[in-house]
Protein backbone atom coordinates (compact mmCIF):
# COMPACT_ATOMS: atom_id res chain seq x y z
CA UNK A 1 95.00 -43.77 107.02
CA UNK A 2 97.22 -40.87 105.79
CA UNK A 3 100.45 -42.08 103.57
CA UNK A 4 103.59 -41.46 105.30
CA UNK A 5 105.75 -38.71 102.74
CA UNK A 6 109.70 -39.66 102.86
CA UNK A 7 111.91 -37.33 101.99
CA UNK A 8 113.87 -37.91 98.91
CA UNK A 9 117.26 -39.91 99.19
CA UNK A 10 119.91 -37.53 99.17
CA UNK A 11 122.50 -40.52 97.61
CA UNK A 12 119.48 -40.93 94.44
CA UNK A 13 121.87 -40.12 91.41
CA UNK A 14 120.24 -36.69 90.40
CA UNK A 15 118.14 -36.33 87.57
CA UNK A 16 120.12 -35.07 84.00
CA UNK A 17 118.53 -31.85 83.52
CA UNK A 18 116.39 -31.56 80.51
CA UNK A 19 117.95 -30.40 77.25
CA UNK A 20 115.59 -27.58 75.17
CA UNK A 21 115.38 -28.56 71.57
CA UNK A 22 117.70 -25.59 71.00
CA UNK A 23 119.08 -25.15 67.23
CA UNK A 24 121.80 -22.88 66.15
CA UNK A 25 120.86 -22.26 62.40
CA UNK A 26 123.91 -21.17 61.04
CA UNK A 27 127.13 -23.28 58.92
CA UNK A 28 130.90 -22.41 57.83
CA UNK A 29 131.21 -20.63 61.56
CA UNK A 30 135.49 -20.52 60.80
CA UNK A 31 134.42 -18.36 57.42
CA UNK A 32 131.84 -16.43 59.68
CA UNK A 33 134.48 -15.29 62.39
CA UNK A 34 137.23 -14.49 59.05
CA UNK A 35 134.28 -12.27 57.54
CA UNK A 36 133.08 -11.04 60.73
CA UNK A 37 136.75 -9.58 62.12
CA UNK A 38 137.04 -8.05 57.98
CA UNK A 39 133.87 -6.45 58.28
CA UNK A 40 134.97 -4.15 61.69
CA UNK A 41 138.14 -3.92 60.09
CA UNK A 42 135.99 -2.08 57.64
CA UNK A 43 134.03 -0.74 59.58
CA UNK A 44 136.44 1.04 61.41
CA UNK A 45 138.06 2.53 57.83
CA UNK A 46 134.98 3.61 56.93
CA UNK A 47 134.93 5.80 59.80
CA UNK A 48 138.41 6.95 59.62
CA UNK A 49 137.45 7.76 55.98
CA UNK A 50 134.08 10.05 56.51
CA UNK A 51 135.74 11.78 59.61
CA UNK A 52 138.87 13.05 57.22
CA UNK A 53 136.21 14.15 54.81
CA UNK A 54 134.44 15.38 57.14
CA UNK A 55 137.47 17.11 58.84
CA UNK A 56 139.84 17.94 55.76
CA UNK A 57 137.10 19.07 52.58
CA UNK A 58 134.92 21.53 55.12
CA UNK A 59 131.81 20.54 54.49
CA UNK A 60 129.90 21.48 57.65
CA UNK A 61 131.20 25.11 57.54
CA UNK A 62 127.70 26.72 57.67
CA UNK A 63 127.13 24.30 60.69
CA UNK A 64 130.29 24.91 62.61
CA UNK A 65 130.83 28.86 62.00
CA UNK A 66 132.46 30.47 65.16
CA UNK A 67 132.55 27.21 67.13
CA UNK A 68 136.25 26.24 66.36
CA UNK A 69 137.69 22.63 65.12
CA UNK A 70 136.63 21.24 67.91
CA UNK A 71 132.89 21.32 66.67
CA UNK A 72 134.18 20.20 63.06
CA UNK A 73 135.76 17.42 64.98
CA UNK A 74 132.67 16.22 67.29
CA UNK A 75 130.95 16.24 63.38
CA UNK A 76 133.73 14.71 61.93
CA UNK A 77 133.77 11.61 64.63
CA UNK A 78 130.17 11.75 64.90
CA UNK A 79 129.17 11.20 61.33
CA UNK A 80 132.21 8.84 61.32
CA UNK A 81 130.91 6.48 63.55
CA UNK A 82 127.75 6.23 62.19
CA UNK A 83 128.80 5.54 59.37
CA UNK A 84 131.05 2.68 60.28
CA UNK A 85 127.64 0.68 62.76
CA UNK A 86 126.07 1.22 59.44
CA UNK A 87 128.53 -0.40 57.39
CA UNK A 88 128.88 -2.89 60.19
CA UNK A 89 124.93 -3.92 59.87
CA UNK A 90 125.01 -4.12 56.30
CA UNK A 91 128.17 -6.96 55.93
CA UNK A 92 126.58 -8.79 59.40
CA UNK A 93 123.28 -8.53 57.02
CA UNK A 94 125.65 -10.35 54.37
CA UNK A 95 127.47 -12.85 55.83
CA UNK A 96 124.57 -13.71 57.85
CA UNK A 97 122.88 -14.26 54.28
CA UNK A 98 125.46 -15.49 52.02
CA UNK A 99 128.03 -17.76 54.42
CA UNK A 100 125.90 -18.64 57.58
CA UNK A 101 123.12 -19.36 55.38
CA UNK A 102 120.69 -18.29 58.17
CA UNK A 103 119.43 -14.50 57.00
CA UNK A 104 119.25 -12.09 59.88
CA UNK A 105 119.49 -14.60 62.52
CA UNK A 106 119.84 -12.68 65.86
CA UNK A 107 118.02 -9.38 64.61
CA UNK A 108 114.57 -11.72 64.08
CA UNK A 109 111.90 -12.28 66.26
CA UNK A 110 109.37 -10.73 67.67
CA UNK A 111 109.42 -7.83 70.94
CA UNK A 112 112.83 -5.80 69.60
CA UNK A 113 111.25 -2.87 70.71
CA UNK A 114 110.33 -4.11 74.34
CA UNK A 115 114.33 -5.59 74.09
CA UNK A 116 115.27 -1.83 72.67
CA UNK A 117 113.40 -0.11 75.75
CA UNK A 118 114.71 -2.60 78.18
CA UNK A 119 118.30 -2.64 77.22
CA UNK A 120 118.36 1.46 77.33
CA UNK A 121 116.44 1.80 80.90
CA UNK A 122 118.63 -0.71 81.84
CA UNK A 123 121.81 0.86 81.15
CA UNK A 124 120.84 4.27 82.12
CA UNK A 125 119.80 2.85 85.64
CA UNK A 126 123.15 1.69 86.22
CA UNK A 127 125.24 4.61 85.18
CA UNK A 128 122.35 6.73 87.11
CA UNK A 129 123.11 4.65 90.42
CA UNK A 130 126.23 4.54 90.02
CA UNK A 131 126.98 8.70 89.22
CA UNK A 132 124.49 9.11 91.85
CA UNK A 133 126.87 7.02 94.15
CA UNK A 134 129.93 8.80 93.20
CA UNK A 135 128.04 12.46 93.98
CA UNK A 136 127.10 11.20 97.42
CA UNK A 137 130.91 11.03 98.11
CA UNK A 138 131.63 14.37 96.62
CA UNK A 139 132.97 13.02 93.20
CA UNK A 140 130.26 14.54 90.96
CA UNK A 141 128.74 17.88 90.60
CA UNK A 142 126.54 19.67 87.89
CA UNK A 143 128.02 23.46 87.86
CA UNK A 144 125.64 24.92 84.75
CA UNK A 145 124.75 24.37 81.10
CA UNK A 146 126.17 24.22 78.34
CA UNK A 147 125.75 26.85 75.62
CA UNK A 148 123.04 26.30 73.11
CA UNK A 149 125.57 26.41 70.24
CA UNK A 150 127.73 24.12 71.77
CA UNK A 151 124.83 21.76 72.15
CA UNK A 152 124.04 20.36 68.51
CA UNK A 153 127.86 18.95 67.84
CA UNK A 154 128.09 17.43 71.04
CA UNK A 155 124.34 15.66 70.37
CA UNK A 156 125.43 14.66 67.24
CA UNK A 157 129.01 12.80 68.77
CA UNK A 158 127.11 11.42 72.05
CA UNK A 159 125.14 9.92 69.35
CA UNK A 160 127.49 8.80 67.28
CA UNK A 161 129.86 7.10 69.77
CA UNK A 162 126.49 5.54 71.01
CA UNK A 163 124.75 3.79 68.52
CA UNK A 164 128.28 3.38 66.24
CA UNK A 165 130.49 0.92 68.27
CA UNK A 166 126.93 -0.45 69.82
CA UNK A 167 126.54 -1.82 66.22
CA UNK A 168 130.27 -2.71 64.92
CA UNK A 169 131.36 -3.77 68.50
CA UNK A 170 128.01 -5.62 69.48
CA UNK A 171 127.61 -7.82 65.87
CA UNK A 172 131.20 -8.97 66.18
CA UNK A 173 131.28 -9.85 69.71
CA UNK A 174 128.10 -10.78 70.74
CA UNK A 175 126.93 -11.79 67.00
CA UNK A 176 129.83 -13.36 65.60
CA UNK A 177 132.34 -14.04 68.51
CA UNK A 178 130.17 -15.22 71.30
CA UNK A 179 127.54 -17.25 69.46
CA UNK A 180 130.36 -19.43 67.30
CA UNK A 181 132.51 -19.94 70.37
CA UNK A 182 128.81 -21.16 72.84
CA UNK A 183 128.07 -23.65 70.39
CA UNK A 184 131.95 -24.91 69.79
CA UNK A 185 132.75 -24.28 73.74
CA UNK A 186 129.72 -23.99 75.69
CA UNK A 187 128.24 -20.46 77.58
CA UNK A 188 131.00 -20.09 80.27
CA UNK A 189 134.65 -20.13 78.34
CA UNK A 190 132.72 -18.28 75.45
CA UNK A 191 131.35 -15.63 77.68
CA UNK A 192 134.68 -15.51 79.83
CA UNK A 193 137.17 -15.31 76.48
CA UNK A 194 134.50 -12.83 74.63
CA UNK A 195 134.72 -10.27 77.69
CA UNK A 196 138.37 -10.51 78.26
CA UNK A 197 139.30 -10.03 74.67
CA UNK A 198 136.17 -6.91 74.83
CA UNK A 199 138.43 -5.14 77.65
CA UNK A 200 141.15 -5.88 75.74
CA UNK A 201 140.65 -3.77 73.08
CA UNK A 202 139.68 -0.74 74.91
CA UNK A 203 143.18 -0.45 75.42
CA UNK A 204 143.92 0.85 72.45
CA UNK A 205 142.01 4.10 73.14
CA UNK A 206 144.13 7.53 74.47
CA UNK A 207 143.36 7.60 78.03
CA UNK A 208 142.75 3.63 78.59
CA UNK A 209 144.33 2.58 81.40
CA UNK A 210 144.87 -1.53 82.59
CA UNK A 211 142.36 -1.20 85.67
CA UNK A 212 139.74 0.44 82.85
CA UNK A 213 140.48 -2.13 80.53
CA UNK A 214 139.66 -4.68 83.50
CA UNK A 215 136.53 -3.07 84.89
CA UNK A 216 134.85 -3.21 81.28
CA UNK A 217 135.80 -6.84 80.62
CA UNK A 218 133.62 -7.28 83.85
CA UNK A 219 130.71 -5.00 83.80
CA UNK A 220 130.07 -4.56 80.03
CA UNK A 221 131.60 -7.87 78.97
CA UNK A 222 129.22 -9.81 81.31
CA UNK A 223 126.90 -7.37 80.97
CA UNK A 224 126.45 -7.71 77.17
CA UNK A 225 127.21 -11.16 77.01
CA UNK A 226 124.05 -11.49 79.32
CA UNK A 227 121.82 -9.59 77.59
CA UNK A 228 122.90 -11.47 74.07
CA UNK A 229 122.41 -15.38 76.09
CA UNK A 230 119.32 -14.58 77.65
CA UNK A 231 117.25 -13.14 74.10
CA UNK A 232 119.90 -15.19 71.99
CA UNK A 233 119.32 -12.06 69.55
CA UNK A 234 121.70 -9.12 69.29
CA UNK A 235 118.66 -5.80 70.01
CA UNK A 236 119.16 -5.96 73.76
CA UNK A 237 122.99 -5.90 73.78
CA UNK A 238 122.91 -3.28 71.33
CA UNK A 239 120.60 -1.16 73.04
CA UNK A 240 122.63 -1.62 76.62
CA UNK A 241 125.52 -0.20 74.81
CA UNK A 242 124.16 2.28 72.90
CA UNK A 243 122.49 4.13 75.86
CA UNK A 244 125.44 3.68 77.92
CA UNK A 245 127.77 5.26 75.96
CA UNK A 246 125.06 8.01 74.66
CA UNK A 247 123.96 8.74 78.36
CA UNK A 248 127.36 8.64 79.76
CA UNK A 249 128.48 11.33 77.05
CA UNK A 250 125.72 13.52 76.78
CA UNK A 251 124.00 13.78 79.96
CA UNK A 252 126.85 12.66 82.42
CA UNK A 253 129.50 14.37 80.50
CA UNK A 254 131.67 11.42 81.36
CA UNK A 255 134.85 10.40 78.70
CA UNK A 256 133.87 7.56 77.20
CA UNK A 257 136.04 4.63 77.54
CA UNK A 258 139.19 6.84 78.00
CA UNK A 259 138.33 8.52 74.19
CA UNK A 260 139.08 11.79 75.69
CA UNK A 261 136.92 14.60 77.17
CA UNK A 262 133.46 14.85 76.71
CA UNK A 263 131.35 17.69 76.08
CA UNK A 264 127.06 17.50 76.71
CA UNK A 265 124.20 18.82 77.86
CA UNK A 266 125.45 20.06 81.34
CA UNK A 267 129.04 21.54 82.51
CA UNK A 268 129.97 18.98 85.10
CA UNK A 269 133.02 18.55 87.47
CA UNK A 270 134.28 15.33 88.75
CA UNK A 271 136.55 15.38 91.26
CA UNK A 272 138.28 13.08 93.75
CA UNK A 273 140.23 9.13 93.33
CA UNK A 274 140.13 7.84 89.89
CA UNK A 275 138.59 4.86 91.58
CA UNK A 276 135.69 6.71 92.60
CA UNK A 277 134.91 8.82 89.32
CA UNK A 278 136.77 6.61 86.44
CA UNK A 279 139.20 9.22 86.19
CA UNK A 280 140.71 9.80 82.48
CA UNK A 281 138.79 6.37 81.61
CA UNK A 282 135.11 7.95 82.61
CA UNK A 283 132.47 6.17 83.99
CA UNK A 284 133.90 2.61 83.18
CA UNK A 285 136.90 3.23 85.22
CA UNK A 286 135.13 3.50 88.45
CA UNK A 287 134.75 1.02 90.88
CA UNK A 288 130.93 1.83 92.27
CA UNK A 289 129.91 1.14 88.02
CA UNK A 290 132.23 -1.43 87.70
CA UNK A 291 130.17 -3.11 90.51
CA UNK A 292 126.75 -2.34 89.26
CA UNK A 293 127.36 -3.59 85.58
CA UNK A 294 128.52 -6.98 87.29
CA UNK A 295 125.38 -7.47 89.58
CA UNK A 296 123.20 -6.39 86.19
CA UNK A 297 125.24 -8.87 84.33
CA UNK A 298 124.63 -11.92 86.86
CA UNK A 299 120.98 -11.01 87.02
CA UNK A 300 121.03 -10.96 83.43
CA UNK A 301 122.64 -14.35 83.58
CA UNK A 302 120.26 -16.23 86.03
CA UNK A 303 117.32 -14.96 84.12
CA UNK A 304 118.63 -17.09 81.29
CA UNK A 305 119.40 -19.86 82.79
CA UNK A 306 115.68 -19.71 84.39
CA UNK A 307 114.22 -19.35 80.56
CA UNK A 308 116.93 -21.82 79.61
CA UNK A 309 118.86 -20.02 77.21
CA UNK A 310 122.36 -21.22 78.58
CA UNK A 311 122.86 -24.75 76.92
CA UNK A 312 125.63 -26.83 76.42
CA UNK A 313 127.99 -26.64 73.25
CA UNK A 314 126.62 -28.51 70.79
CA UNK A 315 129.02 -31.94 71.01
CA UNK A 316 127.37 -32.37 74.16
CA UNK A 317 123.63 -31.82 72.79
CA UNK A 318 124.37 -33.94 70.36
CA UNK A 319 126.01 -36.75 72.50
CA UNK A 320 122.52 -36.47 74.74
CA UNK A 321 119.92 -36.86 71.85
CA UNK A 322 121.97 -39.89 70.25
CA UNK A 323 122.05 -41.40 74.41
CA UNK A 324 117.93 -41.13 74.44
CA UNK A 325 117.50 -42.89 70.95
């Protein structure tokens, strides 16, 4: 005779989901944040530093002959940022090393190239969609190239205000900021605070506006802060960012972040609400991205908590090992 299969009883107290034996290597997290917010500080001089080298001594004459300041400028900002992600990796490198006492802890690991490749398809999907959203509705239109000699400074800022703030903005939110506040707070304040205080301080740029500042706590906030809690290591995030600012500079000709107007690889035009196109703000400023970096963030999001990278702060990990001894 068959045995009769009951349904479970929906009163049963439910299970207490299973903790991962999840460690956060890392000590003196108040002297990491101190040394972590110094180190952009730094960062940042250094980049005001090379760019009035750059700028005031004349260096790149040979390289910006009959182009104008505005070409010793895209050198001057582009070298500039470099040099400040550079000086950014070097101190994380340091205080990783000499005050966490965990060396290179979210840079280790194996697959940073698949998380590299990822995190730039990703991004360029999004902005792709989302430009290709904004042209259905009339907003976006290539109208012809853009002169070789024009081409070389632009390349060189596109990739500078790529991979620059993808390294000084990524290792102090997403490597100091976000990982000391999930293990004091838990995932959701820490992701929630980390994004707010990210839009926050795209204020400060020329042509930031309040609804810009908004839509990039909640695409790229979430959006980073995803990729960063799902690989708990820092490659993805800073590959997301990079391409999204490179691609949205270079090949969309979009102003980045409200930094001003962009020059790249085509002559665009973008016309029609600031809502639609970003306006002043670029790409961020729209609505249709604003939309698409959110659902990529929340897919980013239930992917971790699938692979179980979203744990409680560490009181309460702690509180549930001591309960099972």
């Amino acid at each position: 005779m068959a045995l009769m299969v009951y349904p479970p009883n929906p009163y049963a107290d439910a299970p207490t989901p299973e903790i991962p034996d999840f460690k956060r290597p890392d000590s003196h997290r108040i002297w990491q944040l101190v040394a972590g917010i110094a180190a952009f500080v730094i960062a940042q001089v250094v980049t005001i530093l090379v760019y009035a080298a750059i700028v005031g001594i004349g260096r790149l004459d040979s390289l910006t002959a009959g182009l104008g300041p505005e070409a010793t400028d895209s050198y001057g900002f582009g070298f500039g940022l470099l040099a400040g992600g550079l000086t950014m990796f070097v101190l994380y490198l340091l205080i990783m090393r000499f005050i966490a006492g965990a060396p290179g802890h979210g840079l280790r690991g194996k697959n940073k190239v698949t998380e590299i490749l990822m995190g730039a398809g990703l991004a360029t999907a999004v902005l792709g969609v989302s430009v290709g959203v904004i042209a259905l509705f009339g907003g976006f239109r290539i109208t012809g190239m853009t002169p070789r000699e024009e081409l070389l400074p632009a390349f060189v800022l596109a990739l500078g205000v790529g991979l620059g703030p993808a390294f000084t903005e990524e290792l102090l939110f997403r490597g100091f900021l976000l990982r000391i506040f999930d293990a004091w707070w838990g995932w959701v304040p820490s992701l929630l605070i980390t994004s707010a205080i990210f839009g926050l301080v795209h204020l400060g740029n020329p042509d930031a506006t309040l609804s810009g500042a908004i839509f990039i706590a909640i695409e790229a906030g979430l959006l980073l802060g995803g990729a960063y809690l799902l690989t708990r290591r820092l490659w993805l995030a800073i590959a997301i960012h990079a391409a999204w600012n490179f691609v949205q500079a270079f090949i969309f000709v979009s102003p980045v972040s409200g930094t001003g107007e962009a020059v790249g690889l085509f002559q665009v035009e973008w016309s029609g609400s600031p809502w639609l196109t970003g306006g002043a703000m670029g790409l961020e400023g729209s609505v249709i991205t604003a939309v698409l970096g959110l659902l990529a963030g929340i897919g980013l999001l239930l992917l971790a908590g699938k692979h179980g990278t979203l744990v409680p702060r560490e009181a309460v990990i702690r509180r549930r090992k001591a309960a099972k001894r």
